[in-house]
N, C-alpha and C. Protein backbone atom coordinates (compact mmCIF):
# COMPACT_ATOMS: atom_id res chain seq x y z
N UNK A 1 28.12 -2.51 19.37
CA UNK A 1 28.22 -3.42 20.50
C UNK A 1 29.49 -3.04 21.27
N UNK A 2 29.62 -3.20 22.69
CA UNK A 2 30.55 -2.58 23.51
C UNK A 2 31.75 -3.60 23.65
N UNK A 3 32.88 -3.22 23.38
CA UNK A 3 34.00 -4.42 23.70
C UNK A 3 33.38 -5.17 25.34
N UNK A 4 33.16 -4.59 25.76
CA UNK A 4 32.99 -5.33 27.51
C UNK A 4 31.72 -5.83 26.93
N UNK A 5 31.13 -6.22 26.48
CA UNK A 5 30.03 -7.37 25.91
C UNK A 5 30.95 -8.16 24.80
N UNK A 6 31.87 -7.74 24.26
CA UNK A 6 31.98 -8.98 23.25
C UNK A 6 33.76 -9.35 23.77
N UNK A 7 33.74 -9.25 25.09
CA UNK A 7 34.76 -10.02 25.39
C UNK A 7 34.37 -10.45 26.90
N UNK A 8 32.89 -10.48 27.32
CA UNK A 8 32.27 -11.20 27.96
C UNK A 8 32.66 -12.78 28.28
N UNK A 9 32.73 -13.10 26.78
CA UNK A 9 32.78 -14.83 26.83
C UNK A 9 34.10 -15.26 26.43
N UNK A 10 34.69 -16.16 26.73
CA UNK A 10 36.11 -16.85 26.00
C UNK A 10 36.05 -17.68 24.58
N UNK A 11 36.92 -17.26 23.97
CA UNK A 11 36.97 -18.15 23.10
C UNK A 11 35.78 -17.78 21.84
N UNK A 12 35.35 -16.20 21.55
CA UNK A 12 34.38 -16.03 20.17
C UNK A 12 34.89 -15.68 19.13
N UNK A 13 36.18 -15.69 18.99
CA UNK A 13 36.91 -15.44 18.15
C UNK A 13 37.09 -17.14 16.98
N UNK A 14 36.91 -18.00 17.92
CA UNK A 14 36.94 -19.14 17.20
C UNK A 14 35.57 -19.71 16.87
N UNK A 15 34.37 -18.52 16.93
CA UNK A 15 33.55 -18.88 16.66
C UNK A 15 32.77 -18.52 15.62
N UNK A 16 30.86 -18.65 15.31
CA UNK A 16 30.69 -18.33 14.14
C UNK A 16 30.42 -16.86 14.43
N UNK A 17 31.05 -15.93 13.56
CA UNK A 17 30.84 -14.66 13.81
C UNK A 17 29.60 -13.61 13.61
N UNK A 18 28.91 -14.38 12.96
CA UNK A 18 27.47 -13.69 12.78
C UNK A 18 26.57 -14.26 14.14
N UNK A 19 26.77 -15.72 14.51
CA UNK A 19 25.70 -15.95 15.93
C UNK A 19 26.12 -15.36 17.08
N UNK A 20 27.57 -15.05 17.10
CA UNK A 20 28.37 -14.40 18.20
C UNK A 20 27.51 -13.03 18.40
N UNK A 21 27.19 -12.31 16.84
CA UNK A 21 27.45 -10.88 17.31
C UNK A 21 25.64 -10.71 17.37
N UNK A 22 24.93 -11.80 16.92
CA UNK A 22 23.28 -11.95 17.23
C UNK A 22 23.41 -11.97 18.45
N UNK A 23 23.88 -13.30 19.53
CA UNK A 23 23.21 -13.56 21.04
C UNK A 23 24.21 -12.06 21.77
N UNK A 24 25.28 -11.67 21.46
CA UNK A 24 26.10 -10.66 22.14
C UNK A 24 25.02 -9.42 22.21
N UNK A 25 24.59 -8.69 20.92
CA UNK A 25 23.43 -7.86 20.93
C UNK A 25 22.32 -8.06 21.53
N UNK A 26 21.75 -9.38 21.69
CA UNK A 26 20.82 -9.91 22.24
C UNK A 26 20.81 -9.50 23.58
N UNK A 27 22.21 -9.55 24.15
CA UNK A 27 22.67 -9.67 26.03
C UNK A 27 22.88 -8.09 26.35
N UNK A 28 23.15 -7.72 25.39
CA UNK A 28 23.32 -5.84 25.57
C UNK A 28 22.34 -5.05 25.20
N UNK A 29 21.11 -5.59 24.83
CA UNK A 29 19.74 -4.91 24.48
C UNK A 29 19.17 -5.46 25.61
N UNK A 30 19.16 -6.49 26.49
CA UNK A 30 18.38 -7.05 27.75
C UNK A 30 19.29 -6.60 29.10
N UNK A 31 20.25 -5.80 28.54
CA UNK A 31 20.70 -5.56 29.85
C UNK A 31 20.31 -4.78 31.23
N UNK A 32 20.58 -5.58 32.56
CA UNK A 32 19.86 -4.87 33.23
C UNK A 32 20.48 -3.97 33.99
N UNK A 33 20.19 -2.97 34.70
CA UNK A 33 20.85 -1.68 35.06
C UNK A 33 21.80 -2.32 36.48
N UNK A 34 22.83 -1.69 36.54
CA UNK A 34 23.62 -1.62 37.74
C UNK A 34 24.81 -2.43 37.72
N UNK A 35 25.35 -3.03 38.71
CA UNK A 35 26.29 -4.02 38.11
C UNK A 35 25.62 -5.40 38.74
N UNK A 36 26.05 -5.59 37.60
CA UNK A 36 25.04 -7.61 37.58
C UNK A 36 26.36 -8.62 37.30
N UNK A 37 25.74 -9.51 36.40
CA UNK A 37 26.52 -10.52 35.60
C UNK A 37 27.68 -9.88 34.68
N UNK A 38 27.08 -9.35 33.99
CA UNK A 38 27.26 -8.51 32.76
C UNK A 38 28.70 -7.90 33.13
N UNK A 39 29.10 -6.69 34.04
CA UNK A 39 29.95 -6.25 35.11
C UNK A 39 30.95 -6.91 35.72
N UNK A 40 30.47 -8.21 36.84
CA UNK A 40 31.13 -9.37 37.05
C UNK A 40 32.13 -9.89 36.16
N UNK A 41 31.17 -10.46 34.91
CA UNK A 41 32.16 -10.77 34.06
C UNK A 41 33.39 -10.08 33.39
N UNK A 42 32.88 -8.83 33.29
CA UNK A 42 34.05 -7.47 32.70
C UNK A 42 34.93 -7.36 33.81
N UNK A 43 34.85 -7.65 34.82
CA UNK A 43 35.78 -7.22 36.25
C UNK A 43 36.82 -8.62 36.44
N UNK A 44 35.98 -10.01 35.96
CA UNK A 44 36.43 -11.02 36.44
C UNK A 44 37.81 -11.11 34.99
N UNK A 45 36.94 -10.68 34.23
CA UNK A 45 38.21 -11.31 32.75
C UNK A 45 39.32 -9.87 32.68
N UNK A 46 39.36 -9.14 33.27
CA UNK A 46 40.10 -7.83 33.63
C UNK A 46 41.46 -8.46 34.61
N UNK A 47 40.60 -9.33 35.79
CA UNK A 47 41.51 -9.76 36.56
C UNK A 47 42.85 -11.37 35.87
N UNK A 48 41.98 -11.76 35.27
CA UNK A 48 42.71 -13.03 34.49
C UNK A 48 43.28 -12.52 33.72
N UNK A 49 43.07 -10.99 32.97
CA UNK A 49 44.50 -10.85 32.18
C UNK A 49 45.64 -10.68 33.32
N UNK A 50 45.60 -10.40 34.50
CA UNK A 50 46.61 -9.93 35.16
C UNK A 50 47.07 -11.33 35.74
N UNK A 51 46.56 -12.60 35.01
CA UNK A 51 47.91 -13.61 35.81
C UNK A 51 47.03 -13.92 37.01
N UNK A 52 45.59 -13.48 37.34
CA UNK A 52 45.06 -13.96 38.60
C UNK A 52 44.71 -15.37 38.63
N UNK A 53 44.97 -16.23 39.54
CA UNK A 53 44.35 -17.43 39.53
C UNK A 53 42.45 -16.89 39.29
N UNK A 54 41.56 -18.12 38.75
CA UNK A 54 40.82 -18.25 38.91
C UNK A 54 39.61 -18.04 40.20
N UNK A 55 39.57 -18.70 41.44
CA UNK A 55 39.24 -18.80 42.18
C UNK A 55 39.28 -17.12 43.09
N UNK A 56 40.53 -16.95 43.09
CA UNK A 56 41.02 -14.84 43.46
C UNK A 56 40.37 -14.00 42.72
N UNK A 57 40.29 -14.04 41.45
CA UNK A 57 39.64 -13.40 40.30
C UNK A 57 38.25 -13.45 40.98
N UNK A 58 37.73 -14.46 40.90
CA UNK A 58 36.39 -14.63 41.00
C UNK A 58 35.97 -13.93 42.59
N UNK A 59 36.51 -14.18 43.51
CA UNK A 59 36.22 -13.80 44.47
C UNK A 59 36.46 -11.92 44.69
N UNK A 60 37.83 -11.65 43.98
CA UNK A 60 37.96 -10.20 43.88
C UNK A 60 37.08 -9.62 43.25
N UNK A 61 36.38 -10.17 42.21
CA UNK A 61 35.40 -9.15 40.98
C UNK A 61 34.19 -9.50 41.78
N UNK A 62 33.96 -9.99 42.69
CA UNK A 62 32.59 -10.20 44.17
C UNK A 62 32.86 -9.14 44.76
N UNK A 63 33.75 -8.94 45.38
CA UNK A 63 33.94 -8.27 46.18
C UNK A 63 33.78 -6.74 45.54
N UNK A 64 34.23 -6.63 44.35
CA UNK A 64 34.10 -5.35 44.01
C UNK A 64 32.46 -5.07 43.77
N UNK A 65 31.77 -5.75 43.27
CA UNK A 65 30.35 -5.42 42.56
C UNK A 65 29.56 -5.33 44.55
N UNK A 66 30.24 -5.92 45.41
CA UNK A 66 29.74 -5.81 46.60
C UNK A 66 29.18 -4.50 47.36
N UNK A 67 31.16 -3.86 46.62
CA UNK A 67 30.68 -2.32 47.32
C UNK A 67 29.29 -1.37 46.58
N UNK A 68 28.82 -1.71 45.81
CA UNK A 68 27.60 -1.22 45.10
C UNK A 68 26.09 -1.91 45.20
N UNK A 69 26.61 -2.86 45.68
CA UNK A 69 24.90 -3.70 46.32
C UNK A 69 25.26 -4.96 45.71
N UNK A 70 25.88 -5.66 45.10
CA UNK A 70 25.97 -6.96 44.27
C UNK A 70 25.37 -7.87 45.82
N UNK A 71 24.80 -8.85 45.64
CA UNK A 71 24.61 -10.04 46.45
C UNK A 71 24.82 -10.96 45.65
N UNK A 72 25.25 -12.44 46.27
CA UNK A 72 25.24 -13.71 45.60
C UNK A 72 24.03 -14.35 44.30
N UNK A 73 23.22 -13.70 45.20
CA UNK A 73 21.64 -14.26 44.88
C UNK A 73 21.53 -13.04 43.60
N UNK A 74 21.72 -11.75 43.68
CA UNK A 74 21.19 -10.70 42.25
C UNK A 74 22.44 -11.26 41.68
N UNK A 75 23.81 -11.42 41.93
CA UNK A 75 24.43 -12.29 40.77
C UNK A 75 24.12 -13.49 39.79
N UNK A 76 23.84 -14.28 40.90
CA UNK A 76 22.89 -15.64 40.24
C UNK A 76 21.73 -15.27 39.27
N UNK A 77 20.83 -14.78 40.13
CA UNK A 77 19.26 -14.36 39.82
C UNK A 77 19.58 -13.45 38.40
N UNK A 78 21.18 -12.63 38.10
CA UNK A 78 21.00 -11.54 37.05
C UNK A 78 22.05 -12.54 35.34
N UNK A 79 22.47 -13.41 36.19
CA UNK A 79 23.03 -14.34 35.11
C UNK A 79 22.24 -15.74 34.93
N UNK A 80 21.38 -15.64 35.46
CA UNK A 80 20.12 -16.59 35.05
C UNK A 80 19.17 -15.91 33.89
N UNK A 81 19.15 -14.29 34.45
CA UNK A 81 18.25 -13.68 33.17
C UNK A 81 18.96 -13.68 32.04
N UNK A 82 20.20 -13.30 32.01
CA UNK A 82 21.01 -13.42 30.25
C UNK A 82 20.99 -14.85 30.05
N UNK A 83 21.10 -16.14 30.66
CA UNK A 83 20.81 -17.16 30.00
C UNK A 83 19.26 -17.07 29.53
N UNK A 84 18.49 -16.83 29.79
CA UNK A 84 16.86 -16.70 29.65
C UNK A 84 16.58 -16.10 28.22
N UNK A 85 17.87 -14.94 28.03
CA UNK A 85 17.22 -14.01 27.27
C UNK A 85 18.11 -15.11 26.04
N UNK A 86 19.10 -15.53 26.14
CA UNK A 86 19.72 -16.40 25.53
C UNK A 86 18.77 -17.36 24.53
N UNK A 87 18.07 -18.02 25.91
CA UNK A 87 17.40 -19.75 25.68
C UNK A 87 16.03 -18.95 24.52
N UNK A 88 15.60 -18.02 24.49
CA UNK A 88 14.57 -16.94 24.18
C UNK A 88 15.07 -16.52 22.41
N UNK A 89 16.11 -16.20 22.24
CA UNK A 89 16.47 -16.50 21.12
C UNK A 89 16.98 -17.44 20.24
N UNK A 90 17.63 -18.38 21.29
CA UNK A 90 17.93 -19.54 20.75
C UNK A 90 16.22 -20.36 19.92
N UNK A 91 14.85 -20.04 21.18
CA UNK A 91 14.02 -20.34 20.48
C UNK A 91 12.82 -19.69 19.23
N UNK A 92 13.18 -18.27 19.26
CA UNK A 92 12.99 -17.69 18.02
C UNK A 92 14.27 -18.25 16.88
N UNK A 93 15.33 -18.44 17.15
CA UNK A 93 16.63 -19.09 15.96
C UNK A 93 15.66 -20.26 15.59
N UNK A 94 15.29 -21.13 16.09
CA UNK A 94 15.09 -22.39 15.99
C UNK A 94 13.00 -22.18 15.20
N UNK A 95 12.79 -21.12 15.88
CA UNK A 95 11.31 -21.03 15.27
C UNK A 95 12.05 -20.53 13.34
N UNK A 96 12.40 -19.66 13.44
CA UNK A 96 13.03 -18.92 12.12
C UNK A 96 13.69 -20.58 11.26
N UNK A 97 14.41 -21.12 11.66
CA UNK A 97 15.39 -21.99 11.38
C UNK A 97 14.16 -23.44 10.82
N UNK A 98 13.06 -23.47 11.20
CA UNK A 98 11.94 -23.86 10.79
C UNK A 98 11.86 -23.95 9.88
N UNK A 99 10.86 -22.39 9.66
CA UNK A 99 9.98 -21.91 8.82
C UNK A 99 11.27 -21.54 7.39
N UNK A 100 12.63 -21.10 7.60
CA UNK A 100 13.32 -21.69 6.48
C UNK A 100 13.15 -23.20 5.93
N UNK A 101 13.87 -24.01 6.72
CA UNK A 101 13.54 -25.49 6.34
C UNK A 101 12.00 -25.81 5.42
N UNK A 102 10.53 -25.41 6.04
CA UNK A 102 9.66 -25.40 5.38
C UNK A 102 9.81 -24.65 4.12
N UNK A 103 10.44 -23.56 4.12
CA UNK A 103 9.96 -22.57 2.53
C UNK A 103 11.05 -23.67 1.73
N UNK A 104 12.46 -22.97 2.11
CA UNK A 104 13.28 -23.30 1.28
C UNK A 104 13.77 -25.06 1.00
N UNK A 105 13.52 -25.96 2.08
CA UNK A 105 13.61 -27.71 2.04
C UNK A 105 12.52 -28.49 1.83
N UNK A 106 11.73 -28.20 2.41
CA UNK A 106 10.25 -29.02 2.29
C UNK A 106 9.62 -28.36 1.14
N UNK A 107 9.62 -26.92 0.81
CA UNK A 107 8.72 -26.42 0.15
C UNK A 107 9.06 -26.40 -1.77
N UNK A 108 10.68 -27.09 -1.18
CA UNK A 108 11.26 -26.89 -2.71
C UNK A 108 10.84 -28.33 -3.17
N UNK A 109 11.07 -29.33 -2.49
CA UNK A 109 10.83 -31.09 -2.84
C UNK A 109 9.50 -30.82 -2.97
N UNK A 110 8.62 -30.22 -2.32
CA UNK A 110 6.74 -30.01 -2.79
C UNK A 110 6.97 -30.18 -4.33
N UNK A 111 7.71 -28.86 -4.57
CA UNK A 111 7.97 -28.10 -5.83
C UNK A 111 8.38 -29.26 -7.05
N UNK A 112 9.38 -29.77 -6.47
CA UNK A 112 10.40 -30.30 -7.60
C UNK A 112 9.24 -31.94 -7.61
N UNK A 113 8.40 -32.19 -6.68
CA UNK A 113 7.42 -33.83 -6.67
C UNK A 113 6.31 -33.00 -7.86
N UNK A 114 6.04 -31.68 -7.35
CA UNK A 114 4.68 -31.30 -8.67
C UNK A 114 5.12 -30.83 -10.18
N UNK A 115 6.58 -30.64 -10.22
CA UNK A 115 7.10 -30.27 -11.52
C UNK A 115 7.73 -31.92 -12.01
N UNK A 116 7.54 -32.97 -11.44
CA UNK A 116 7.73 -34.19 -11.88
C UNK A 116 6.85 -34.96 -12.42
N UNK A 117 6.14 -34.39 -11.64
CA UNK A 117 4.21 -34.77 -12.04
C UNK A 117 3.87 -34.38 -13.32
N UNK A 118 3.95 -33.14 -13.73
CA UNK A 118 3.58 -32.05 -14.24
C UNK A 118 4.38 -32.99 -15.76
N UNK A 119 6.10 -32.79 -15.35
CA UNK A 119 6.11 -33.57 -16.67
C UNK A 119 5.56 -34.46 -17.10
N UNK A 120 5.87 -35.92 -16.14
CA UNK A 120 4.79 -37.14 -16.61
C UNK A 120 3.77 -36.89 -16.79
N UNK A 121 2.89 -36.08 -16.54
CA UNK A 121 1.52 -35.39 -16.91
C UNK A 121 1.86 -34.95 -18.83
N UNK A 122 2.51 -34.21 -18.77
CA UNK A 122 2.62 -33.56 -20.20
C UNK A 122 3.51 -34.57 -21.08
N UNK A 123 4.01 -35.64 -20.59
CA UNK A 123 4.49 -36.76 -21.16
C UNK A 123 3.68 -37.90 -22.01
N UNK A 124 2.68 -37.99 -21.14
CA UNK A 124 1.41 -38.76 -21.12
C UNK A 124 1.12 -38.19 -22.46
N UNK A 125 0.72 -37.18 -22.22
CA UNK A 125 -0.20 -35.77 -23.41
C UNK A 125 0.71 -35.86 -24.75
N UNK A 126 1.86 -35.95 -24.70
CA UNK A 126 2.62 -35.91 -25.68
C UNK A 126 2.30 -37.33 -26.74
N UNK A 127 2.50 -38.41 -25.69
CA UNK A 127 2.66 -39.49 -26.63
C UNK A 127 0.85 -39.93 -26.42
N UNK A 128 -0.06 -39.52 -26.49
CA UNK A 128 -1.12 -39.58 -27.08
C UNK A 128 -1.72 -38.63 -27.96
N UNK A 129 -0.78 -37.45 -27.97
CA UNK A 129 -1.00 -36.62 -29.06
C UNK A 129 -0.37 -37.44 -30.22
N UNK A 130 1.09 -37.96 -29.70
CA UNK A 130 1.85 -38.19 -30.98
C UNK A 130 1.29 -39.53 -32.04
N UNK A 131 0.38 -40.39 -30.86
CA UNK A 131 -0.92 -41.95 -31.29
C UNK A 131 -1.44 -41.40 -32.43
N UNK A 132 -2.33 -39.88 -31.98
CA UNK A 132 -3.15 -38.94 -32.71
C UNK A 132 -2.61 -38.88 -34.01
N UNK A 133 -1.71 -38.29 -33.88
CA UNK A 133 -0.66 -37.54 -35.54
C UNK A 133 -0.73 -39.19 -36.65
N UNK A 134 0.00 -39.97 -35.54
CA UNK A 134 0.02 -41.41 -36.65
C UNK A 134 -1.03 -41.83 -37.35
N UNK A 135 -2.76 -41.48 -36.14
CA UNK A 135 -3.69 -42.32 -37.21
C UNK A 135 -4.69 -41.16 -38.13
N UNK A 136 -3.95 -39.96 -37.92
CA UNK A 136 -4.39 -39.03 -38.47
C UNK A 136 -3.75 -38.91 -40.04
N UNK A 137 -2.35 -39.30 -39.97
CA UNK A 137 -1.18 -39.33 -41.10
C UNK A 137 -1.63 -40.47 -41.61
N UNK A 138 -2.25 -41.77 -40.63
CA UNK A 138 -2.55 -43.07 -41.66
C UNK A 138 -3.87 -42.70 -42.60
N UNK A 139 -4.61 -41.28 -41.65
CA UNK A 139 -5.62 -41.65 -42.76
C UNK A 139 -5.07 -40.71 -44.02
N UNK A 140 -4.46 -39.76 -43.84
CA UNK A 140 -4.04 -38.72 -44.61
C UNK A 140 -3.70 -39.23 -46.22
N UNK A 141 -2.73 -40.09 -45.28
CA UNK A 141 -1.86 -40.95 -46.14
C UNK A 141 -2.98 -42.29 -47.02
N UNK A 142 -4.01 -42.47 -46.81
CA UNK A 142 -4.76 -43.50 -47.51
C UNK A 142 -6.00 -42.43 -47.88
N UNK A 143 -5.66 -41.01 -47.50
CA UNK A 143 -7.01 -40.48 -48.52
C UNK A 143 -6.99 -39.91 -49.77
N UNK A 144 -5.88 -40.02 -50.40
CA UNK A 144 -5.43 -40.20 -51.93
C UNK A 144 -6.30 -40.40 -52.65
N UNK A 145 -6.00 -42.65 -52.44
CA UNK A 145 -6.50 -43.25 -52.65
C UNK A 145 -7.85 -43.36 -52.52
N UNK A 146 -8.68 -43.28 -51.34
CA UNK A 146 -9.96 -43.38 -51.22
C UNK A 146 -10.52 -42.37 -52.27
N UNK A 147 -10.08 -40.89 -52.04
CA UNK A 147 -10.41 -40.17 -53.29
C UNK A 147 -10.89 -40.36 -54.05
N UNK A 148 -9.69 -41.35 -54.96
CA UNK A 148 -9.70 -41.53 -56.17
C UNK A 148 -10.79 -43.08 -56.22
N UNK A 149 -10.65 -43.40 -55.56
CA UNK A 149 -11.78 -44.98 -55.37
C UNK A 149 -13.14 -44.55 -55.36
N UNK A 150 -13.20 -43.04 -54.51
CA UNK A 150 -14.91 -42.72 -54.63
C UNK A 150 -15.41 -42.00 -55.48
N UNK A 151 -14.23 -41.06 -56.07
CA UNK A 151 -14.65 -40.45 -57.50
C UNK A 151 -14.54 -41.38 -58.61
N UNK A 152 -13.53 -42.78 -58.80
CA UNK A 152 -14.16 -43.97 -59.70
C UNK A 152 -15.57 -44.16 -59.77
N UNK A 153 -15.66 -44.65 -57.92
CA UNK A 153 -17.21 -45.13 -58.26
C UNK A 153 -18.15 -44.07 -58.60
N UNK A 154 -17.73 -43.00 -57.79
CA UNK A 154 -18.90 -42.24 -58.12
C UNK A 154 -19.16 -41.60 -59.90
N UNK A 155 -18.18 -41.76 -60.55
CA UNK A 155 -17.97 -41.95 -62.00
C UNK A 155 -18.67 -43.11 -62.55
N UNK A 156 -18.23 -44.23 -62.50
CA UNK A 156 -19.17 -45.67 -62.41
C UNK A 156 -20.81 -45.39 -62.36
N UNK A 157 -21.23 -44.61 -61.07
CA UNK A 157 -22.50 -44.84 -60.73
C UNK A 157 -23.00 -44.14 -62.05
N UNK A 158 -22.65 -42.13 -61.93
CA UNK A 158 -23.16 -41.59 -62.94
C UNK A 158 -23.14 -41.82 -64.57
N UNK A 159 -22.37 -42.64 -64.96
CA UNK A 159 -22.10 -43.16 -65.91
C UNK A 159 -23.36 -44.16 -66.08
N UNK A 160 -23.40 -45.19 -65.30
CA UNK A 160 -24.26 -46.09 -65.29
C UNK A 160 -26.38 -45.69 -65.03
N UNK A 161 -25.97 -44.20 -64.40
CA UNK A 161 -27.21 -44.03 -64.48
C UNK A 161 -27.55 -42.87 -65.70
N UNK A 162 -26.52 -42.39 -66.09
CA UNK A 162 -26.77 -41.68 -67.50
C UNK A 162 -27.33 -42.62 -68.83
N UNK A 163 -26.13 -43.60 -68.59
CA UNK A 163 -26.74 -44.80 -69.52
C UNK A 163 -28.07 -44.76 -69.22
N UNK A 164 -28.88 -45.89 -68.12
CA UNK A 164 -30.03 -46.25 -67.89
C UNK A 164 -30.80 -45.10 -68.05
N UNK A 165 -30.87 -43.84 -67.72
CA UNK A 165 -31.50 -42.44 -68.10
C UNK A 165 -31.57 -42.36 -69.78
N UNK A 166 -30.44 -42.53 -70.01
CA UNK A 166 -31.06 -41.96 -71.84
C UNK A 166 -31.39 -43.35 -72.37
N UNK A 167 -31.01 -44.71 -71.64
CA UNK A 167 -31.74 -45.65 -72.83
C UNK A 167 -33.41 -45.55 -71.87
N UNK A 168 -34.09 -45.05 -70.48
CA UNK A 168 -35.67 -44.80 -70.79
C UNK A 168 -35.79 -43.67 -71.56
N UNK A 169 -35.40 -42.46 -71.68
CA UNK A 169 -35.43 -41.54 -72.37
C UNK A 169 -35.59 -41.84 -74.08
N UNK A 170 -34.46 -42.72 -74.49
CA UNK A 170 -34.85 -43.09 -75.46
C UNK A 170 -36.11 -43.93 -75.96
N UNK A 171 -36.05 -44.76 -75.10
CA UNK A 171 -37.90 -45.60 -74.93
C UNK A 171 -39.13 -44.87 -75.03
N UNK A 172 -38.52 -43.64 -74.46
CA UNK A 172 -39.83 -42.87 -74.21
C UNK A 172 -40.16 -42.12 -76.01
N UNK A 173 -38.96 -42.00 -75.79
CA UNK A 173 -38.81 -40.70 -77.33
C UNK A 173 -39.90 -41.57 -78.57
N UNK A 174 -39.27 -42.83 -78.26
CA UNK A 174 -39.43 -43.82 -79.62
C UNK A 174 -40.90 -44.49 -79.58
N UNK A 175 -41.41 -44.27 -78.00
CA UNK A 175 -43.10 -44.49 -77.98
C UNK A 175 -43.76 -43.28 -78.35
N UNK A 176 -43.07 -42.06 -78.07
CA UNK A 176 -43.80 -40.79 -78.42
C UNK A 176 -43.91 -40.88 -80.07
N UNK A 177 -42.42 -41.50 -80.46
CA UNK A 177 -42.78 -41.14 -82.44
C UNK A 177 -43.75 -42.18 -82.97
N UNK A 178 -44.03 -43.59 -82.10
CA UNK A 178 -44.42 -44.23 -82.39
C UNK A 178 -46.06 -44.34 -82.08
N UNK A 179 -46.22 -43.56 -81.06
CA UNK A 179 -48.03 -42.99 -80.83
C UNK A 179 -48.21 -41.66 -82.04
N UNK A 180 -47.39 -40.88 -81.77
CA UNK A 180 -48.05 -39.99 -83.00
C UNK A 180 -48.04 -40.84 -84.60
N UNK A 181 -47.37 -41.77 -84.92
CA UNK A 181 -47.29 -42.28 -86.25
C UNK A 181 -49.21 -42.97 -86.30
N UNK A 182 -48.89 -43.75 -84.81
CA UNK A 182 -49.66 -45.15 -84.77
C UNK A 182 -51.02 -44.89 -84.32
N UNK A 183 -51.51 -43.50 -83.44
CA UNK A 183 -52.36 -42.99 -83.61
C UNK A 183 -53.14 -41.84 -84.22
């Protein structure tokens, strides 16, 4: 970037130095040929270092861009276009300055509302898994016992039907000795 563009404006030294040296590049890539604004201004802040009043300055750095074709109107008309090209990035800054806000502000609270979810979701899951474990452990824990209650009975039953089995068995035996005797 050319010192006579970045001492164009007053006062960028107290400014932010990265937007300074964006819109400054901005004004020296749109520049238009001959002497314009651009010129003016390099002629006018040339004269104010020398102690010129304002109003002399301004009128002397006219007068000079004169002898080359300057008019009032391509002055105006050529510092209307660097504001243009200005207002032009200011609204790509502001399109960009967006679509950050969306990724990185809006898109992170998306983020951080579905990873909140997500826990209470797996929170939920947890303590009805953990319902699970208890009446799974209650039965665990009472199938010992049942065990041993259904292999009683089921001891009980076979017992009770071994009995009733060998006393017909025996009935039977004792009609068999008792038909071969008796017939």
């Amino acid at each position: 970037m050319s010192t006579r563009i970045t001492e164009m404006f007053e006062g960028v030294d107290k400014l932010d130095k990265k937007s300074v040296s964006f819109l400054l590049k901005a004004i020296e890539s749109n520049n238009l040929p001959g002497f314009d604004y651009l010129e003016f201004k390099q002629a006018l802040n040339g004269l104010r270092k020398m102690n010129m009043d304002d109003d002399t300055a301004m009128r002397s750095a006219f007068t000079t861009g004169t002898t080359v074709g300057l008019t009032k109107s391509k002055l105006i008309a050529s510092a209307e276009h660097y504001r243009k090209v200005l207002m032009q990035e200011k609204g790509q800054f502001d399109n960009a300055l967006k679509n950050q806000m969306a990724q990185k502000v809006h898109g992170k609270k998306e983020e951080k509302l579905k990873l909140s979810t997500r826990i209470s979701e797996y929170q939920a899951k947890i303590k009805q898994l953990e319902n699970e474990i208890l009446k799974y452990q209650e039965k665990l824990d009472k199938a010992d016992s049942e065990i041993e209650a259904a292999k009683g009975k089921i001891e009980e039953t076979k017992h009770k039907f071994e009995s009733t089995f060998a006393d017909f068995i025996n009935q039977i035996d004792r009609d068999i000795e008792k038909l071969k005797i008796v017939l």
